[in-house]
C-alpha atoms as a PDB file:
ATOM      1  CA  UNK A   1      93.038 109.064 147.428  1.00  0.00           C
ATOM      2  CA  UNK A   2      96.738 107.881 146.418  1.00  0.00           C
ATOM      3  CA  UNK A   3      99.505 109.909 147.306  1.00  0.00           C
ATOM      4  CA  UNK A   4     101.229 111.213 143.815  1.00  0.00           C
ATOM      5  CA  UNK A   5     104.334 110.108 143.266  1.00  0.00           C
ATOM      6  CA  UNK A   6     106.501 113.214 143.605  1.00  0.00           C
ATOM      7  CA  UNK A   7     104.927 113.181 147.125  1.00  0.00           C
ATOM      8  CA  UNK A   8     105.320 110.436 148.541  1.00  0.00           C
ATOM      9  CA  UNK A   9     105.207 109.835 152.485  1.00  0.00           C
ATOM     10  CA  UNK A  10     108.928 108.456 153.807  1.00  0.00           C
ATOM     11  CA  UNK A  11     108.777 105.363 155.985  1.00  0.00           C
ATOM     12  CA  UNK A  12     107.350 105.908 159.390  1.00  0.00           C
ATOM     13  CA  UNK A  13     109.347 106.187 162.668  1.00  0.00           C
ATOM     14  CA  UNK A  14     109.402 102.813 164.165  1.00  0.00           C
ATOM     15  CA  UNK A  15     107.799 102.389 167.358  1.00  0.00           C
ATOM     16  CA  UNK A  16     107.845  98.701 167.698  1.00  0.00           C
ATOM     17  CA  UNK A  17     111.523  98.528 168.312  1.00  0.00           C
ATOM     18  CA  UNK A  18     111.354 101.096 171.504  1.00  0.00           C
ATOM     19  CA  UNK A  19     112.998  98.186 173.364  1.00  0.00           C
ATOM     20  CA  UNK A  20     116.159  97.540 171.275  1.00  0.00           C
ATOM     21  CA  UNK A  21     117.670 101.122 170.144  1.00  0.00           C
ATOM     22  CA  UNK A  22     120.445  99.911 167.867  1.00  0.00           C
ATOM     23  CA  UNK A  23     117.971  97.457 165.962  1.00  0.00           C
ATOM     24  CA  UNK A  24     115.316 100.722 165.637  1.00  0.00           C
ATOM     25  CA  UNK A  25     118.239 102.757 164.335  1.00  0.00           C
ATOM     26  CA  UNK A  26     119.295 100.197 161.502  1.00  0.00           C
ATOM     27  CA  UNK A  27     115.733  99.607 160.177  1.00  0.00           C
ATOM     28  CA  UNK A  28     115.292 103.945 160.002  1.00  0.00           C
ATOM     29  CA  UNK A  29     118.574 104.136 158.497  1.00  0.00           C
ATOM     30  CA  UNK A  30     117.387 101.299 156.362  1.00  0.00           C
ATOM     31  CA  UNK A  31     114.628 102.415 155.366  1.00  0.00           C
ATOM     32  CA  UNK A  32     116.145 106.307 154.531  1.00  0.00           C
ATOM     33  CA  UNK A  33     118.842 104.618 152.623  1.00  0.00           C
ATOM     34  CA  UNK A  34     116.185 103.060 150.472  1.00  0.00           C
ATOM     35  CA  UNK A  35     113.483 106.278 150.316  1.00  0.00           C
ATOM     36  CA  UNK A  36     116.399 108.412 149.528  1.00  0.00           C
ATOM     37  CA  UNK A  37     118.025 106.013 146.523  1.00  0.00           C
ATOM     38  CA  UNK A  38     114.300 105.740 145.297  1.00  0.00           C
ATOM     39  CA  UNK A  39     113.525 109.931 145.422  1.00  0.00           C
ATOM     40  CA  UNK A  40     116.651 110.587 143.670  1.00  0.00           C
ATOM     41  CA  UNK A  41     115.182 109.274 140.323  1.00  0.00           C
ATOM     42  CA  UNK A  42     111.665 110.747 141.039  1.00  0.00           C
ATOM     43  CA  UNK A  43     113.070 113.798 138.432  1.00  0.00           C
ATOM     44  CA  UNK A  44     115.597 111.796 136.328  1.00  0.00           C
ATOM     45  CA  UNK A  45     116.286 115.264 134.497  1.00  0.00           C
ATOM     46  CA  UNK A  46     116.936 117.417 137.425  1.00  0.00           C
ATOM     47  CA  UNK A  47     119.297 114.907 138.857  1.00  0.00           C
ATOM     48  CA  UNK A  48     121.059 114.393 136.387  1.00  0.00           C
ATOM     49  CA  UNK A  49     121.677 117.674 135.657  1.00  0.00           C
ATOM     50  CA  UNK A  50     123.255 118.326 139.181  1.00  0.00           C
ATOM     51  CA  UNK A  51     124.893 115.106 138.994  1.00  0.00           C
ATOM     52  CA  UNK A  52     126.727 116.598 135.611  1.00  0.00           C
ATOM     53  CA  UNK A  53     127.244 120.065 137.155  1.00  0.00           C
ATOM     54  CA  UNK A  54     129.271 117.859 140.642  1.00  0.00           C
ATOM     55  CA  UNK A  55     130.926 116.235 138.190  1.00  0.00           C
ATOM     56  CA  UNK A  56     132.523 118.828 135.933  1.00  0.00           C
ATOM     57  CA  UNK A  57     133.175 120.783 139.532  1.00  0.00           C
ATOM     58  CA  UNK A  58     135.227 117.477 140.369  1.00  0.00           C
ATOM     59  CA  UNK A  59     136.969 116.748 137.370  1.00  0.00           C
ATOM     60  CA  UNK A  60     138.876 119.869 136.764  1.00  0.00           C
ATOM     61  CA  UNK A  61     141.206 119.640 139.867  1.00  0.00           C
ATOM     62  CA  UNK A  62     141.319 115.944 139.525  1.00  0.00           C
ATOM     63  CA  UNK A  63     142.699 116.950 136.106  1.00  0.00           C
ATOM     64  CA  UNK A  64     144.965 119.001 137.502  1.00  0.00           C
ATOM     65  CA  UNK A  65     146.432 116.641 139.622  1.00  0.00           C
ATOM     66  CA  UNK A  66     147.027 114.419 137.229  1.00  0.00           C
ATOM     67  CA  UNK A  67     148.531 117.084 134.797  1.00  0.00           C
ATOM     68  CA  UNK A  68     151.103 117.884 138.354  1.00  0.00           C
ATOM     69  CA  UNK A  69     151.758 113.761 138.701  1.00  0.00           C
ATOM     70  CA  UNK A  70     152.957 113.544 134.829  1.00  0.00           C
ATOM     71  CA  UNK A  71     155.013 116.610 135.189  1.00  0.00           C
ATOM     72  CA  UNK A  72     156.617 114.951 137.938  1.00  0.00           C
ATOM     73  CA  UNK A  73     157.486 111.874 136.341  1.00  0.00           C
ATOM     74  CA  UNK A  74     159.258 114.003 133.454  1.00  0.00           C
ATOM     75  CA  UNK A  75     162.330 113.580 135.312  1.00  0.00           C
ATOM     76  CA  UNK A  76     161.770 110.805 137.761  1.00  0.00           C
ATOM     77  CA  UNK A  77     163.353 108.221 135.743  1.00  0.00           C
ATOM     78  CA  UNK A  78     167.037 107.895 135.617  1.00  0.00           C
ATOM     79  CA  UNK A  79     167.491 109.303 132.671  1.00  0.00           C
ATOM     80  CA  UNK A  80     170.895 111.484 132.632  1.00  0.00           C
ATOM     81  CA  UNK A  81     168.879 114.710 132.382  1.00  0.00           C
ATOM     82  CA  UNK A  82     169.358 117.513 134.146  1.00  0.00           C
ATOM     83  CA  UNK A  83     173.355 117.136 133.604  1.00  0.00           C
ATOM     84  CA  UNK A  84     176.147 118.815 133.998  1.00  0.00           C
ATOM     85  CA  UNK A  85     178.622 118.326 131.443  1.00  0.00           C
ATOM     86  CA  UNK A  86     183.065 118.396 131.791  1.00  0.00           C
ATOM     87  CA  UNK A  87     185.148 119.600 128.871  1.00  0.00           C
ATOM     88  CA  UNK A  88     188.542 117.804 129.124  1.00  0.00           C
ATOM     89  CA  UNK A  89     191.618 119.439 127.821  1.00  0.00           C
ATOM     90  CA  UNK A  90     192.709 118.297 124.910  1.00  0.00           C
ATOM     91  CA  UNK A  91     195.610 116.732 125.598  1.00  0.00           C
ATOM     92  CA  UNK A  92     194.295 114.718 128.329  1.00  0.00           C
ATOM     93  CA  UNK A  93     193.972 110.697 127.251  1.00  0.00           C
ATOM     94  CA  UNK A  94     191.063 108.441 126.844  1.00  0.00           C
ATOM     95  CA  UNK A  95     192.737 106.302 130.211  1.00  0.00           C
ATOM     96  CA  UNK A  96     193.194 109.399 132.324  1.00  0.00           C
ATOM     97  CA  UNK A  97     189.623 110.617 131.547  1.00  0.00           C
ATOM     98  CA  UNK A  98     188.598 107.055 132.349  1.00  0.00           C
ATOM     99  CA  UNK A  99     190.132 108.051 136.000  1.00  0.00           C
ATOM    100  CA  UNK A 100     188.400 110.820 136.167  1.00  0.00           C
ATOM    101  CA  UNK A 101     185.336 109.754 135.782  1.00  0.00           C
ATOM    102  CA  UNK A 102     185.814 107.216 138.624  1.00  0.00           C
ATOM    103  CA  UNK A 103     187.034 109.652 140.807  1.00  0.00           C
ATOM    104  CA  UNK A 104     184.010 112.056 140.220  1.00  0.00           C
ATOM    105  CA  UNK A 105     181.706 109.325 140.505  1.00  0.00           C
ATOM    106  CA  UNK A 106     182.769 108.640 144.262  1.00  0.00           C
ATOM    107  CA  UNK A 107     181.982 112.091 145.321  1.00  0.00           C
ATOM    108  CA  UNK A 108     178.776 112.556 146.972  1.00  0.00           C
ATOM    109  CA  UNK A 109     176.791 114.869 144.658  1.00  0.00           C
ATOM    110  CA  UNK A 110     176.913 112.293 141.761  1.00  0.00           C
ATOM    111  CA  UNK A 111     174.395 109.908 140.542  1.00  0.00           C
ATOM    112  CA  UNK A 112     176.065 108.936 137.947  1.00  0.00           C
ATOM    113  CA  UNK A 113     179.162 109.717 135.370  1.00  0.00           C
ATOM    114  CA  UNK A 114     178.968 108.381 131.504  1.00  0.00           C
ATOM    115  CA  UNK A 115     182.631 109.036 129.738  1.00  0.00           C
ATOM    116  CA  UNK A 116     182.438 110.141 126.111  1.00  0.00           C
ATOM    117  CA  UNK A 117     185.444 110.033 124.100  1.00  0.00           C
ATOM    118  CA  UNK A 118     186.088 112.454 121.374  1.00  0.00           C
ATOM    119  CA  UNK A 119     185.526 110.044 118.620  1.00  0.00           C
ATOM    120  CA  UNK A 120     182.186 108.741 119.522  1.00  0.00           C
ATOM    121  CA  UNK A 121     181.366 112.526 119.864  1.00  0.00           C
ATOM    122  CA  UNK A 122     182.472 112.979 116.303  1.00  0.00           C
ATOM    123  CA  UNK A 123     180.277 110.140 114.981  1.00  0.00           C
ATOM    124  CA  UNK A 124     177.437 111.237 117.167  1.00  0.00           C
ATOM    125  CA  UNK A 125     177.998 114.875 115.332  1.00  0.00           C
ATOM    126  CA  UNK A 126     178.628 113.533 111.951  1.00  0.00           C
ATOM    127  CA  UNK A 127     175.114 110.952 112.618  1.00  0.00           C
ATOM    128  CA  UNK A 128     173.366 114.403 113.986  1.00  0.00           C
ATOM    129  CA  UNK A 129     174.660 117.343 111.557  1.00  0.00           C
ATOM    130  CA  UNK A 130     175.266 114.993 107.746  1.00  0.00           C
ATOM    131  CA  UNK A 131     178.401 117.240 107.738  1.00  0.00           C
ATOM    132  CA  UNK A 132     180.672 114.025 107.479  1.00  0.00           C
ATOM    133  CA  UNK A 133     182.110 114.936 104.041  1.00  0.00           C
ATOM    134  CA  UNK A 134     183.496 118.302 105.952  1.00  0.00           C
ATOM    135  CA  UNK A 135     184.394 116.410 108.777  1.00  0.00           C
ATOM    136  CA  UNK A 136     186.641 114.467 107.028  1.00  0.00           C
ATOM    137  CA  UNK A 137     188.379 117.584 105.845  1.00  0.00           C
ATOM    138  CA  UNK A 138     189.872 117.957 109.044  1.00  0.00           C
ATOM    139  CA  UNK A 139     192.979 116.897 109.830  1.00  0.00           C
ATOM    140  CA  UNK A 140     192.452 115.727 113.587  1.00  0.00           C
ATOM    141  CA  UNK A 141     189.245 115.459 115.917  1.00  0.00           C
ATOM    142  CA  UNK A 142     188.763 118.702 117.148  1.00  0.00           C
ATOM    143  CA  UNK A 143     186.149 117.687 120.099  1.00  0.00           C
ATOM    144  CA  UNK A 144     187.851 116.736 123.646  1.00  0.00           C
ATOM    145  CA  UNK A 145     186.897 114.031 125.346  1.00  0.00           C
ATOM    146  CA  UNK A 146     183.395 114.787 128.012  1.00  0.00           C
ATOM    147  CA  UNK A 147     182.133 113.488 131.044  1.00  0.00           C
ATOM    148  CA  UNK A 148     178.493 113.860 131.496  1.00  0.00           C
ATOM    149  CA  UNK A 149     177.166 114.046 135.116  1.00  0.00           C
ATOM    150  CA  UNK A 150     173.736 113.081 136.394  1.00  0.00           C
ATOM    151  CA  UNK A 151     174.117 115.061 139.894  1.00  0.00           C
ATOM    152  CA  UNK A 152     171.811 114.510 143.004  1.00  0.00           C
ATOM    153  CA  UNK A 153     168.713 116.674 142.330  1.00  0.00           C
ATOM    154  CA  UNK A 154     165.509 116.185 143.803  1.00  0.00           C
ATOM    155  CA  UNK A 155     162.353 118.123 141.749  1.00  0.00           C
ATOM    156  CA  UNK A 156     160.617 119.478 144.043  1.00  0.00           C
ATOM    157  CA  UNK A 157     161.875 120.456 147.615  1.00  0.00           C
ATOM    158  CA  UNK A 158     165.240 122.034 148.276  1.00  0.00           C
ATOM    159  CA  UNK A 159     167.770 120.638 146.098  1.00  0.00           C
ATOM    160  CA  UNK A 160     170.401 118.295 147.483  1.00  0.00           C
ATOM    161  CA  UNK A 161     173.392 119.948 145.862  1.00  0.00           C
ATOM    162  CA  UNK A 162     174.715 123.713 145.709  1.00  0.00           C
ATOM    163  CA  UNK A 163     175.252 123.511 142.094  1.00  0.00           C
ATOM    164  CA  UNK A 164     177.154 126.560 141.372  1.00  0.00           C
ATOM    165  CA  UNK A 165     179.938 125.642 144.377  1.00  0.00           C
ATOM    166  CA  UNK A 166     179.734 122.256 142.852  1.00  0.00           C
ATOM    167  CA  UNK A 167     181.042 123.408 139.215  1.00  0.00           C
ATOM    168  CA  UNK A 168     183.403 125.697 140.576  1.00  0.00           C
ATOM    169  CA  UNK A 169     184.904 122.403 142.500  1.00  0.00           C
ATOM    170  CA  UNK A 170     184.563 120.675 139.406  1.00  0.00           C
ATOM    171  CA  UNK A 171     186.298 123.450 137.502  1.00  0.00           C
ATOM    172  CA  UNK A 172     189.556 122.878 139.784  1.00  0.00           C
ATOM    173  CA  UNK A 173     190.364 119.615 138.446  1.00  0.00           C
ATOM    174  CA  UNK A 174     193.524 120.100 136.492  1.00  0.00           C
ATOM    175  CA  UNK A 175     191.990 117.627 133.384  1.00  0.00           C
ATOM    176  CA  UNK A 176     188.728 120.133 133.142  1.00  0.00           C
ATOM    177  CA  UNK A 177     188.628 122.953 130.718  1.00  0.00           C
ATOM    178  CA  UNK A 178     185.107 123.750 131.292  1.00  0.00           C
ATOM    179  CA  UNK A 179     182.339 122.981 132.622  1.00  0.00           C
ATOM    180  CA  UNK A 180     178.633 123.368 131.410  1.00  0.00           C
ATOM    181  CA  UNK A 181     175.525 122.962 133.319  1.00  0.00           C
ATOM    182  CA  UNK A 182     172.311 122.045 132.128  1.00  0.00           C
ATOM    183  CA  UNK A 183     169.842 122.199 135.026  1.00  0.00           C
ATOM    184  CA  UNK A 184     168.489 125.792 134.690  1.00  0.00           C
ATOM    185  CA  UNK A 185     165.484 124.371 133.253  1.00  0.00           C
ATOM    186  CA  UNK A 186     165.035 121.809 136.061  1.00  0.00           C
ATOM    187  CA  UNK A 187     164.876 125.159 138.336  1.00  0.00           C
ATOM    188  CA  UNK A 188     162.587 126.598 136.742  1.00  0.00           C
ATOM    189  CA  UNK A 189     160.046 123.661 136.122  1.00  0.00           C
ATOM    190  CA  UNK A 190     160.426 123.186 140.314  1.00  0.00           C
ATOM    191  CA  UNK A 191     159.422 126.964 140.492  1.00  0.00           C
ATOM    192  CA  UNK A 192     156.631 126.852 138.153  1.00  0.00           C
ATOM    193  CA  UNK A 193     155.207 123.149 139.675  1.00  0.00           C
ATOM    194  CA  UNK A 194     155.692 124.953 142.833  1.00  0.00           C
ATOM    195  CA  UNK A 195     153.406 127.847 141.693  1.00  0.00           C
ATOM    196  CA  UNK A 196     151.185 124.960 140.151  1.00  0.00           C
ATOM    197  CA  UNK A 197     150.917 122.860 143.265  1.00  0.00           C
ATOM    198  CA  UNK A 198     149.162 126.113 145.006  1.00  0.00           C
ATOM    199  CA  UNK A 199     146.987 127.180 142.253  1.00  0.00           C
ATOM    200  CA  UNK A 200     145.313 123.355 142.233  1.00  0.00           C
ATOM    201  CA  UNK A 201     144.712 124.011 146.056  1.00  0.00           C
ATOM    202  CA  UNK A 202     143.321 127.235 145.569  1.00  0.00           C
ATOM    203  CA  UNK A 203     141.232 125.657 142.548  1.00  0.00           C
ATOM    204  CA  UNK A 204     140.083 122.168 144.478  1.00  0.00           C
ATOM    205  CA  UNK A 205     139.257 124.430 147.187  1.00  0.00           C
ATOM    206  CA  UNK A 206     137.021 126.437 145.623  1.00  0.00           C
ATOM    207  CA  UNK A 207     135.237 123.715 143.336  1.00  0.00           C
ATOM    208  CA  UNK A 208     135.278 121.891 146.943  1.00  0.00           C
ATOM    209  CA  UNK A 209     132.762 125.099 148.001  1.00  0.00           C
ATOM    210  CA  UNK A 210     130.575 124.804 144.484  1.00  0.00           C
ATOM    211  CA  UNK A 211     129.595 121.478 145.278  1.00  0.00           C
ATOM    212  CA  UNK A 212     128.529 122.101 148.698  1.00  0.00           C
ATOM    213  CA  UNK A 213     126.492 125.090 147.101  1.00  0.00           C
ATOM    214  CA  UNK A 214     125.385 122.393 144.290  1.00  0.00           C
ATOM    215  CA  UNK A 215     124.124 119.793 146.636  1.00  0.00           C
ATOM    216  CA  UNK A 216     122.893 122.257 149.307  1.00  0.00           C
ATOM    217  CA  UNK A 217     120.566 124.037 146.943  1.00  0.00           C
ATOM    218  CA  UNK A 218     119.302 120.485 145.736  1.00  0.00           C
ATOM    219  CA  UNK A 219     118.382 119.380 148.848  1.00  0.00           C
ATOM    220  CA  UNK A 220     116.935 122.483 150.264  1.00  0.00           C
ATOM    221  CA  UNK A 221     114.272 122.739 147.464  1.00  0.00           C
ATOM    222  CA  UNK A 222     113.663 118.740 147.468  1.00  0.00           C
ATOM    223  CA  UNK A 223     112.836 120.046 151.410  1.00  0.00           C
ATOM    224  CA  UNK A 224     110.593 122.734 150.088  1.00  0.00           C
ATOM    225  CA  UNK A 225     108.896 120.234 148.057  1.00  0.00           C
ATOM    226  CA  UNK A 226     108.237 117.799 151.183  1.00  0.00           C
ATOM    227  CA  UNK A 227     107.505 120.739 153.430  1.00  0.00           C
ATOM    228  CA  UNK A 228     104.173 118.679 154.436  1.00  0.00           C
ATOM    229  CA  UNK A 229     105.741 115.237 154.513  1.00  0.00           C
ATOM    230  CA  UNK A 230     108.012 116.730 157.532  1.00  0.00           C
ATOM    231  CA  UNK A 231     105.290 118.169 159.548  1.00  0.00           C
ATOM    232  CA  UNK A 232     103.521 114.976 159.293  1.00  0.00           C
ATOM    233  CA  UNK A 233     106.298 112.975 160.410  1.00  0.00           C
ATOM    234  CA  UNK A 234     106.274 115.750 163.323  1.00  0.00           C
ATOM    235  CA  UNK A 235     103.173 115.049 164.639  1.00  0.00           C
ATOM    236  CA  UNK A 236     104.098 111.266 164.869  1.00  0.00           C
ATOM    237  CA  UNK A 237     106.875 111.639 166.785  1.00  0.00           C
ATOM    238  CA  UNK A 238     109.811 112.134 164.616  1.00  0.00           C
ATOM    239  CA  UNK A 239     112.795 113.441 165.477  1.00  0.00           C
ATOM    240  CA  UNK A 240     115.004 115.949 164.297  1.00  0.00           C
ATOM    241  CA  UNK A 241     117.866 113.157 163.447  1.00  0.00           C
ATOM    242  CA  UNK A 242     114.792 111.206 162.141  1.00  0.00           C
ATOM    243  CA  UNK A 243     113.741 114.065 159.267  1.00  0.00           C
ATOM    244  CA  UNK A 244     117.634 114.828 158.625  1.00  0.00           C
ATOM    245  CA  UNK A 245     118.595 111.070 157.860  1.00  0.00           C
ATOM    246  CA  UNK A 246     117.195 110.624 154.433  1.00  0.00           C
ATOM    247  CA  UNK A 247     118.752 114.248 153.247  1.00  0.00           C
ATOM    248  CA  UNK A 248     121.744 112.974 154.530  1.00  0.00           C
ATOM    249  CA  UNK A 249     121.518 109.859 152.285  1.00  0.00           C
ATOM    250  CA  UNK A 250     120.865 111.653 148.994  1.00  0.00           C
ATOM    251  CA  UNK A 251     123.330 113.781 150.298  1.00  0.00           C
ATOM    252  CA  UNK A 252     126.242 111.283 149.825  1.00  0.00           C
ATOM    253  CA  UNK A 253     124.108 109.659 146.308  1.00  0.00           C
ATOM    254  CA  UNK A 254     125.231 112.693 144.961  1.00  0.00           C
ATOM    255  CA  UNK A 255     128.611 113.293 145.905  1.00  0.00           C
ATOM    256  CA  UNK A 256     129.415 109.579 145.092  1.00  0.00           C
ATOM    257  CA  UNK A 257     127.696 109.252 141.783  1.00  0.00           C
ATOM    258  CA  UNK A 258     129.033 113.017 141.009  1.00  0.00           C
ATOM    259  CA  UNK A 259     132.324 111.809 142.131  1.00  0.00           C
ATOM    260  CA  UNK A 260     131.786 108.781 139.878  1.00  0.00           C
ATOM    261  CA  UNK A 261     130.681 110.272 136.753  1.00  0.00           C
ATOM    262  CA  UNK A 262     134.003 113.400 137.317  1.00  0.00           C
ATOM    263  CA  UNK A 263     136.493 110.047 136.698  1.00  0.00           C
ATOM    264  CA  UNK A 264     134.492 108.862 133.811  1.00  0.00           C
ATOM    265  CA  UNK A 265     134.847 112.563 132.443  1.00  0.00           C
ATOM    266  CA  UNK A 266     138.980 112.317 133.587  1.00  0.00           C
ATOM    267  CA  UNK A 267     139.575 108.969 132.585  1.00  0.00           C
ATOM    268  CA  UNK A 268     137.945 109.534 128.496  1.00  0.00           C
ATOM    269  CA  UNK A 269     139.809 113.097 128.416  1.00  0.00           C
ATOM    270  CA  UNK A 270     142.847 111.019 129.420  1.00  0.00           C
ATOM    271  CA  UNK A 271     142.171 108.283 126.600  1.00  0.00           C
ATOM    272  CA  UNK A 272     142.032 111.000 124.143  1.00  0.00           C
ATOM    273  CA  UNK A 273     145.355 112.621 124.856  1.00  0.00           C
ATOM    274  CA  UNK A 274     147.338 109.733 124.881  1.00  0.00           C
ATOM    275  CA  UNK A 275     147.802 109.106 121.672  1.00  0.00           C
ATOM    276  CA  UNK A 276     148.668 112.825 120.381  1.00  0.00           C
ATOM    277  CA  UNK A 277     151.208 112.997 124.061  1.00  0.00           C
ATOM    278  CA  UNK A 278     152.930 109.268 123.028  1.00  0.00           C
ATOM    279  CA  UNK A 279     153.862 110.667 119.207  1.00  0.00           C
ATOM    280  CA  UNK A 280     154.958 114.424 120.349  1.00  0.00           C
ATOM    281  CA  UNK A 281     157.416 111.964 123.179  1.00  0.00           C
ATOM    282  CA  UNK A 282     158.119 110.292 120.709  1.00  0.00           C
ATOM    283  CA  UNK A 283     159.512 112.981 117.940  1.00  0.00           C
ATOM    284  CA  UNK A 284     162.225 114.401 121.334  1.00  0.00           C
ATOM    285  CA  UNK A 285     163.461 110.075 121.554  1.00  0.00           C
ATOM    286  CA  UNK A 286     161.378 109.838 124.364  1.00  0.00           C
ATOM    287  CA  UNK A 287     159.222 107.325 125.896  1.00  0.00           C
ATOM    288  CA  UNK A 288     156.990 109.003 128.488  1.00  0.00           C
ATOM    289  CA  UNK A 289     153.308 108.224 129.047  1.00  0.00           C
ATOM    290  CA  UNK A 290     150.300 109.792 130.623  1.00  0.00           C
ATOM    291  CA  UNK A 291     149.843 107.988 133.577  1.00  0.00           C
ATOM    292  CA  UNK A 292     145.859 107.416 135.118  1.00  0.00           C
ATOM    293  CA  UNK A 293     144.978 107.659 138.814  1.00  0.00           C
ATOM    294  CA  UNK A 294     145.665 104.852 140.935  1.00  0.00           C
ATOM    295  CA  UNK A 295     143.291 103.050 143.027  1.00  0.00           C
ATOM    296  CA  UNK A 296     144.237 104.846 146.089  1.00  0.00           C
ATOM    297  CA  UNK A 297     143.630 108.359 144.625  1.00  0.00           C
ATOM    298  CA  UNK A 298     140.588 107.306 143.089  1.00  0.00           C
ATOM    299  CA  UNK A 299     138.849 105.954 146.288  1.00  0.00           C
ATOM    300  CA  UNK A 300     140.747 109.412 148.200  1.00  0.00           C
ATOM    301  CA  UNK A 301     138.547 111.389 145.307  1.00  0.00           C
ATOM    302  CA  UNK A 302     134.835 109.103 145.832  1.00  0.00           C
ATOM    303  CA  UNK A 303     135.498 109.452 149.509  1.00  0.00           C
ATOM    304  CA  UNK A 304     136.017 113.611 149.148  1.00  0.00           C
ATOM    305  CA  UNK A 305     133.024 114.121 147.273  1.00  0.00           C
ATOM    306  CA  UNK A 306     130.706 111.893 149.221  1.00  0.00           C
ATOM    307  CA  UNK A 307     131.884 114.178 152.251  1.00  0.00           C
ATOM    308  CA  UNK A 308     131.237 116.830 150.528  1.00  0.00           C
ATOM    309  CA  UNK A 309     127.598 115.925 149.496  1.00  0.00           C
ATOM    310  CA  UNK A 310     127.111 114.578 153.551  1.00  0.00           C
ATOM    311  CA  UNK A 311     128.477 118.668 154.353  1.00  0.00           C
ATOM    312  CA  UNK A 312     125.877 120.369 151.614  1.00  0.00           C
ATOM    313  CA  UNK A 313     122.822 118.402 152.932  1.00  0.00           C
ATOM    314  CA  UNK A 314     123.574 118.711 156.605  1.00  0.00           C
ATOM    315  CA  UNK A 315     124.329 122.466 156.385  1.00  0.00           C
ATOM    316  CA  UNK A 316     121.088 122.577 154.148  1.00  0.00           C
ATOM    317  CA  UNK A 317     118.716 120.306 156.515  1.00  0.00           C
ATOM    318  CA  UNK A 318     120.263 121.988 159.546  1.00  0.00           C
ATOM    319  CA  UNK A 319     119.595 125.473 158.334  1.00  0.00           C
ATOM    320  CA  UNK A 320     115.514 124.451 157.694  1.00  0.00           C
ATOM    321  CA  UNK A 321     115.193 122.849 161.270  1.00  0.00           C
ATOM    322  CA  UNK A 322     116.803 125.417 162.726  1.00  0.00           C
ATOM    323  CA  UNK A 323     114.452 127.821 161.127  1.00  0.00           C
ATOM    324  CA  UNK A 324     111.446 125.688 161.694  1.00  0.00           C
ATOM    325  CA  UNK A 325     112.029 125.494 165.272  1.00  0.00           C
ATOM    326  CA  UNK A 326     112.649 129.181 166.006  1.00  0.00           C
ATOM    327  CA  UNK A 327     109.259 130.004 164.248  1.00  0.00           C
ATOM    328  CA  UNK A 328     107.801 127.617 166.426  1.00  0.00           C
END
């Protein structure tokens, strides 16, 4: 009588190869890889549906992490943002606040020091307000000349300047009249990635745990369903590391494909914000981009969830032996 299909008999332990270990182990593990990549479609519908439920576990913190990588590159460029900006009195000259913007941008805590004399502020007002016909009501510039300062500031981590001592040096200088500084914001996008960086731990951790509950409970009722097939391969000799092999295999199918189908999932959702992110950068004179996951991350993420479906079917094919043998 054939066997039907959704019980078929796995390969048999080799016996031939009693006198070469290593070449017995590769045709087993051979022949498991193969059983196992031909049981997973036995129930196309079932496996996918598992394979959909890994994936959506997977994509959300791989999401996340991308969401925390653009954030990052807000400010990674060299653009002169956050700044800290010098009011010059204003009698002070254009060629003495030329010197003083050499001499700031010497000191340690400075990227970088762009001079802006009064009149190009006035035409950068009267270009940015339309109030030129008012403007030219006035009988002398009233804006002073301004040095803008890109200081030293690192994103995340501890921040390589003290930047209220810093304006209060700055604040000495006999040309300054004030001194405004525009890095608050910075702080508090470090505090809230900071936050962020924890809660996408928390999160990858715990979607870590529902696929190991997602693959586990797959492969302990495929063993329910070849309950026979093991005691079978029992009475011929098989070995515990023998009947755990080809678990182990479909095991890692479904963490890789999972893993596979959660960057399909990332990658379209990314594809479909990039044109609504480029014209909202856009409208602020701004020309940042959502940036994908790089090779190494993506081969980082294929390798974490095939670990994670090798975990769920060893916990699961460990937990039936061990119960097998202590009724026995």
């Amino acid at each position: 009588m054939a066997t039907p299909q959704n019980k078929k008999i796995p390969p048999k332990p080799n016996t031939t190869s009693g006198n070469n270990p290593l070449s017995a182990w590769l045709n087993q593990s051979g022949n498991a890889f193969r059983f196992s990549m031909e049981r997973l479609w036995f129930n196309p519908m079932s496996t996918w549906i598992t394979l959909t439920a890994i994936a959506i576990a997977l994509s959300l913190p791989t999401s996340l992490h991308l969401l925390m990588k653009n954030l990052q590159t807000l400010t990674a460029d060299k653009r002169e943002v956050p700044t800290i900006t010098l009011f010059l009195k204003q009698t002070i000259t254009e060629q003495r606040a030329n010197d003083l913007a050499e001499l700031v941008s010497d000191l340690p805590e400075v990227e970088h020091v762009r001079f802006v004399s009064r009149d190009q502020a006035l035409a950068d007002f009267r270009k940015i307000t339309g109030f030129g016909e008012t403007l030219d009501t006035l009988d002398e510039n009233p804006l002073p000349h301004t040095l803008v300062i890109t200081p030293r500031l690192r994103l995340l981590g501890d921040m390589e300047v003290d930047m209220d001592g810093f304006s209060e040096r700055l604040k000495k200088y006999p040309e300054v009249d004030d001194v405004q500084l525009d890095v608050e914001w910075i702080l508090r996008l470090r505090a809230i990635l900071s936050i962020a960086e924890r809660v996408v731990l928390v999160v990858s951790v715990l979607l870590g745990l529902t696929v190991l509950l997602v693959v586990g409970n797959t492969i302990r009722l495929d063993i329910e369903n070849r309950k026979e097939e093991i005691r079978v391969t029992r009475l011929i000799g098989a070995t515990n590391a023998y009947i755990r092999r080809p678990f182990i295999f479909g095991g890692i199918w479904f963490g890789l494909f999972g893993g596979i189908l959660s960057l399909i999932i990332v990658h379209a959702a990314l594809l479909f914000l990039v044109k609504p992110v480029g014209e909202l950068a856009s409208l602020y004179g701004s020309t940042f981009t959502l940036s994908g996951l790089d090779i190494l991350m993506t081969l980082k993420i294929l390798l974490a969830s095939s670990l994670l479906g090798i975990i769920g079917a060893w916990l699961a094919v460990s937990r039936y032996l061990w119960q097998d043998e202590s009724r026995n």
